[in-house]
Protein backbone atom coordinates (compact mmCIF):
# COMPACT_ATOMS: atom_id res chain seq x y z
CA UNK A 1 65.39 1.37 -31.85
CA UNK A 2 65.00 1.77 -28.06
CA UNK A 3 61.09 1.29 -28.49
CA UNK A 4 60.82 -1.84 -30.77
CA UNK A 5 63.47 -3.25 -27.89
CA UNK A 6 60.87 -2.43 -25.19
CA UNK A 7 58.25 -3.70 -27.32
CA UNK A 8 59.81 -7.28 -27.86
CA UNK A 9 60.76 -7.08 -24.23
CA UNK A 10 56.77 -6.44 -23.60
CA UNK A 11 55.73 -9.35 -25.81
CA UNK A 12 58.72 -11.45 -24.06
CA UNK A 13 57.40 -10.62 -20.68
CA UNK A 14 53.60 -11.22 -21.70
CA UNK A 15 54.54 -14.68 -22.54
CA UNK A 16 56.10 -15.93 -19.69
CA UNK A 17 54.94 -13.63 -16.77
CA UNK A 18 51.33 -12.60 -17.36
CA UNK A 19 52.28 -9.67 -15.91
CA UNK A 20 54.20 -5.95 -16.60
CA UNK A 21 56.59 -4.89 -14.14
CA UNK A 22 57.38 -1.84 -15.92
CA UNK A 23 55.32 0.17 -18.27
CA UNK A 24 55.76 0.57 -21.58
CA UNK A 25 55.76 3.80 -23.58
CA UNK A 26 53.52 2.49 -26.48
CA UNK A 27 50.61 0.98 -24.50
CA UNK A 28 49.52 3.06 -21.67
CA UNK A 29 47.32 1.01 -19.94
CA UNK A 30 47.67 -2.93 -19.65
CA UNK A 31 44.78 -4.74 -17.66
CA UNK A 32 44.18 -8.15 -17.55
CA UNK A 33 41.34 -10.48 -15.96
CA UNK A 34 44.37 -11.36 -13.56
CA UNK A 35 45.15 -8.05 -12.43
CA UNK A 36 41.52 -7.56 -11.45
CA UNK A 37 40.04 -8.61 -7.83
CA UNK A 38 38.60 -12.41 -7.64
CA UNK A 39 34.94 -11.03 -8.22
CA UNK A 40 35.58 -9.52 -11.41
CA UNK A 41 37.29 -12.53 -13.07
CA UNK A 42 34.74 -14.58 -13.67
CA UNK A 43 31.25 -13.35 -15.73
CA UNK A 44 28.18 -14.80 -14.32
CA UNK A 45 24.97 -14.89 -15.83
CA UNK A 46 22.70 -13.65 -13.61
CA UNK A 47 19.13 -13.44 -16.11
CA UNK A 48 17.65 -16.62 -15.52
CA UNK A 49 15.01 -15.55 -18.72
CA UNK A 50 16.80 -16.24 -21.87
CA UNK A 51 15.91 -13.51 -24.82
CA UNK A 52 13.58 -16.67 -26.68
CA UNK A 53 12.00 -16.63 -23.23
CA UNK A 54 11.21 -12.87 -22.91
CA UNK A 55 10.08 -13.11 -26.65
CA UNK A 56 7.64 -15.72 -25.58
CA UNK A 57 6.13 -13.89 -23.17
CA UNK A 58 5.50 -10.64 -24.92
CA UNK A 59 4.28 -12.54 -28.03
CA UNK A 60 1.89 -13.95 -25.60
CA UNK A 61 0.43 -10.73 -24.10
CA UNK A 62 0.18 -9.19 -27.62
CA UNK A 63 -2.05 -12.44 -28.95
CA UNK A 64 -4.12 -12.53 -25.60
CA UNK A 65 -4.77 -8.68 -26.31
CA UNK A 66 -5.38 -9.23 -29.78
CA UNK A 67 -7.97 -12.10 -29.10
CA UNK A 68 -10.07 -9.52 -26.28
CA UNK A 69 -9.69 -6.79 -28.65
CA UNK A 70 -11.51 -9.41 -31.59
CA UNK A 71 -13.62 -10.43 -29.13
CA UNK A 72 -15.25 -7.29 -28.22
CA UNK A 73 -15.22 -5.73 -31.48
CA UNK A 74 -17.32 -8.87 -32.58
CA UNK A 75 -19.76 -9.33 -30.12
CA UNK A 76 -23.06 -8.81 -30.39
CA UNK A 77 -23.59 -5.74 -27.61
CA UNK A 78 -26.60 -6.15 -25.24
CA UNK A 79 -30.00 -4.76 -25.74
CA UNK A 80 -31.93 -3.25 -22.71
CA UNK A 81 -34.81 -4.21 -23.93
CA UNK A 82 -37.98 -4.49 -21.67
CA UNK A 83 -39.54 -7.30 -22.61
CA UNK A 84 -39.44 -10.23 -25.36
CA UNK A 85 -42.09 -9.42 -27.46
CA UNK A 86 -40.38 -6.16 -28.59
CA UNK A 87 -37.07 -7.96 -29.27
CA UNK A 88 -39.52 -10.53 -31.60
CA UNK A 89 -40.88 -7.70 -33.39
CA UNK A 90 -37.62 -5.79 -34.11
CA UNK A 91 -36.59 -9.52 -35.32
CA UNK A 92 -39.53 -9.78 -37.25
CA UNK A 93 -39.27 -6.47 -39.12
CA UNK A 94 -35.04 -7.01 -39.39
CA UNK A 95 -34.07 -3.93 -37.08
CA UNK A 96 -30.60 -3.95 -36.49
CA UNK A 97 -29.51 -3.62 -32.69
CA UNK A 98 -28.88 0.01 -32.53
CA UNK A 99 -32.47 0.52 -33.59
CA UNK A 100 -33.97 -2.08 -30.84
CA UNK A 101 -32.67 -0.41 -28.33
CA UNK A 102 -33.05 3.27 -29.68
CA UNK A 103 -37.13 1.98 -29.62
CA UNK A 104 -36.51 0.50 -25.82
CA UNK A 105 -35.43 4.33 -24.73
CA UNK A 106 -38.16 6.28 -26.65
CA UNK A 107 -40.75 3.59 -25.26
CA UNK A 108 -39.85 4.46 -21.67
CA UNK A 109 -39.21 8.28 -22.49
CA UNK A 110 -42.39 8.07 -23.76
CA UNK A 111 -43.82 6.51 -20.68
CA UNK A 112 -45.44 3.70 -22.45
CA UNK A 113 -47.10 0.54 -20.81
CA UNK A 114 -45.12 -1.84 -23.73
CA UNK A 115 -42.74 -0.82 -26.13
CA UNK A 116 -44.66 -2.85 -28.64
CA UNK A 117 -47.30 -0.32 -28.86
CA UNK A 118 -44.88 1.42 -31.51
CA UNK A 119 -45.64 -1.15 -33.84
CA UNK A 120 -49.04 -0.61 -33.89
CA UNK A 121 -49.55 1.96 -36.22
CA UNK A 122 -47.97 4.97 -37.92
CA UNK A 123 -49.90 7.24 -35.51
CA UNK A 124 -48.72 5.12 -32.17
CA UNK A 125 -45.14 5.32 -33.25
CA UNK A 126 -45.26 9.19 -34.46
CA UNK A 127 -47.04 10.41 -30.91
CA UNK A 128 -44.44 7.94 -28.50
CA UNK A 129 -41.72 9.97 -30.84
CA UNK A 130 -43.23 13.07 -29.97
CA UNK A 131 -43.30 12.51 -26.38
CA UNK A 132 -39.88 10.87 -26.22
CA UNK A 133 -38.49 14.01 -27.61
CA UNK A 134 -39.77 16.50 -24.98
CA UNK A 135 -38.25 14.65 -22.68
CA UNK A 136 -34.60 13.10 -24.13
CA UNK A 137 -33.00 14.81 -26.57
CA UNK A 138 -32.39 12.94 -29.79
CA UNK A 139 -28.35 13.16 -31.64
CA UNK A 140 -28.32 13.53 -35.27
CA UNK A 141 -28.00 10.22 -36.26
CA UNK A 142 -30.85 8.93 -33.99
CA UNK A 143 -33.20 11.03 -36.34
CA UNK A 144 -31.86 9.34 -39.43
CA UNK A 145 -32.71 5.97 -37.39
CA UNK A 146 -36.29 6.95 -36.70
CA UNK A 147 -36.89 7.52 -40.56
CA UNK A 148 -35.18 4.11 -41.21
CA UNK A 149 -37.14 2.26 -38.13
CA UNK A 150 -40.71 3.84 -39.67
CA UNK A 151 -40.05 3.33 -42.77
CA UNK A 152 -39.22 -0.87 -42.28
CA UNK A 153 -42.16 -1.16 -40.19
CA UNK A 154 -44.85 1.08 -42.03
CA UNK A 155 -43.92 1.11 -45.47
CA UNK A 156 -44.89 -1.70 -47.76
């Protein structure tokens, strides 16, 4: 009986006072925004970038970085090639790039005057091979690209 007494006289109290002058033996620990120092009682915002904001912005970085990564996947990657004839004939014959510039590097390897002189013949484009490979070495797949570069320009 002597706690539900205290309790109503808690409640009473509350009401009227905003404040506990004596503590209670069913709540141990009464705090309210008044009891606090003047810089506590009020919340302030201090974010000035709202969560829609922030959203924004990294939706933004992801689309720029998903437009550079399109854009460099898609490109067409340059072709050191010496000189314009060479890019004509690759055109010509329907080399892809890769192959263009694999006969670019085998033309200088080879120390040839014009990397056109590959087209000439079977013979021209077997002994610039030949030389180019003494002095570069060649990866695997670049040998499967020589038999598909002779083969579009020699075979009928």
């Amino acid at each position: 009986m002597n706690h539900a007494f205290q309790f109503a006289k808690l409640i009473h109290a509350d009401m009227f006072t905003e404040s506990v002058t004596e503590p209670s033996p069913l709540l141990m620990n009464v705090t309210r925004m008044s009891d606090l120092a003047p810089r506590y009682e009020t919340a302030v915002n201090q974010s000035s970038l709202s969560i829609a904001t922030i959203a924004c912005l990294v939706l933004a970085i992801i689309a720029i970085g998903g437009v550079a990564v399109w854009y460099y996947r898609t490109r067409e990657p340059e072709v050191p090639t010496s000189d314009a004839l060479t890019m004509e004939l690759c055109r010509a014959h329907g080399l892809p790039i890769f192959h263009r510039g694999l006969i670019d590097r085998l033309a200088v390897a080879a120390e040839l005057p014009h990397a056109a002189e590959m087209f000439l013949s079977p013979a021209h484009f077997d002994n610039a091979v030949a030389k180019a490979k003494r002095v570069m070495r060649l990866r695997r797949h670049h040998q499967s690209w020589l038999g598909e570069i002779r083969r579009s320009l020699f075979d009928t």
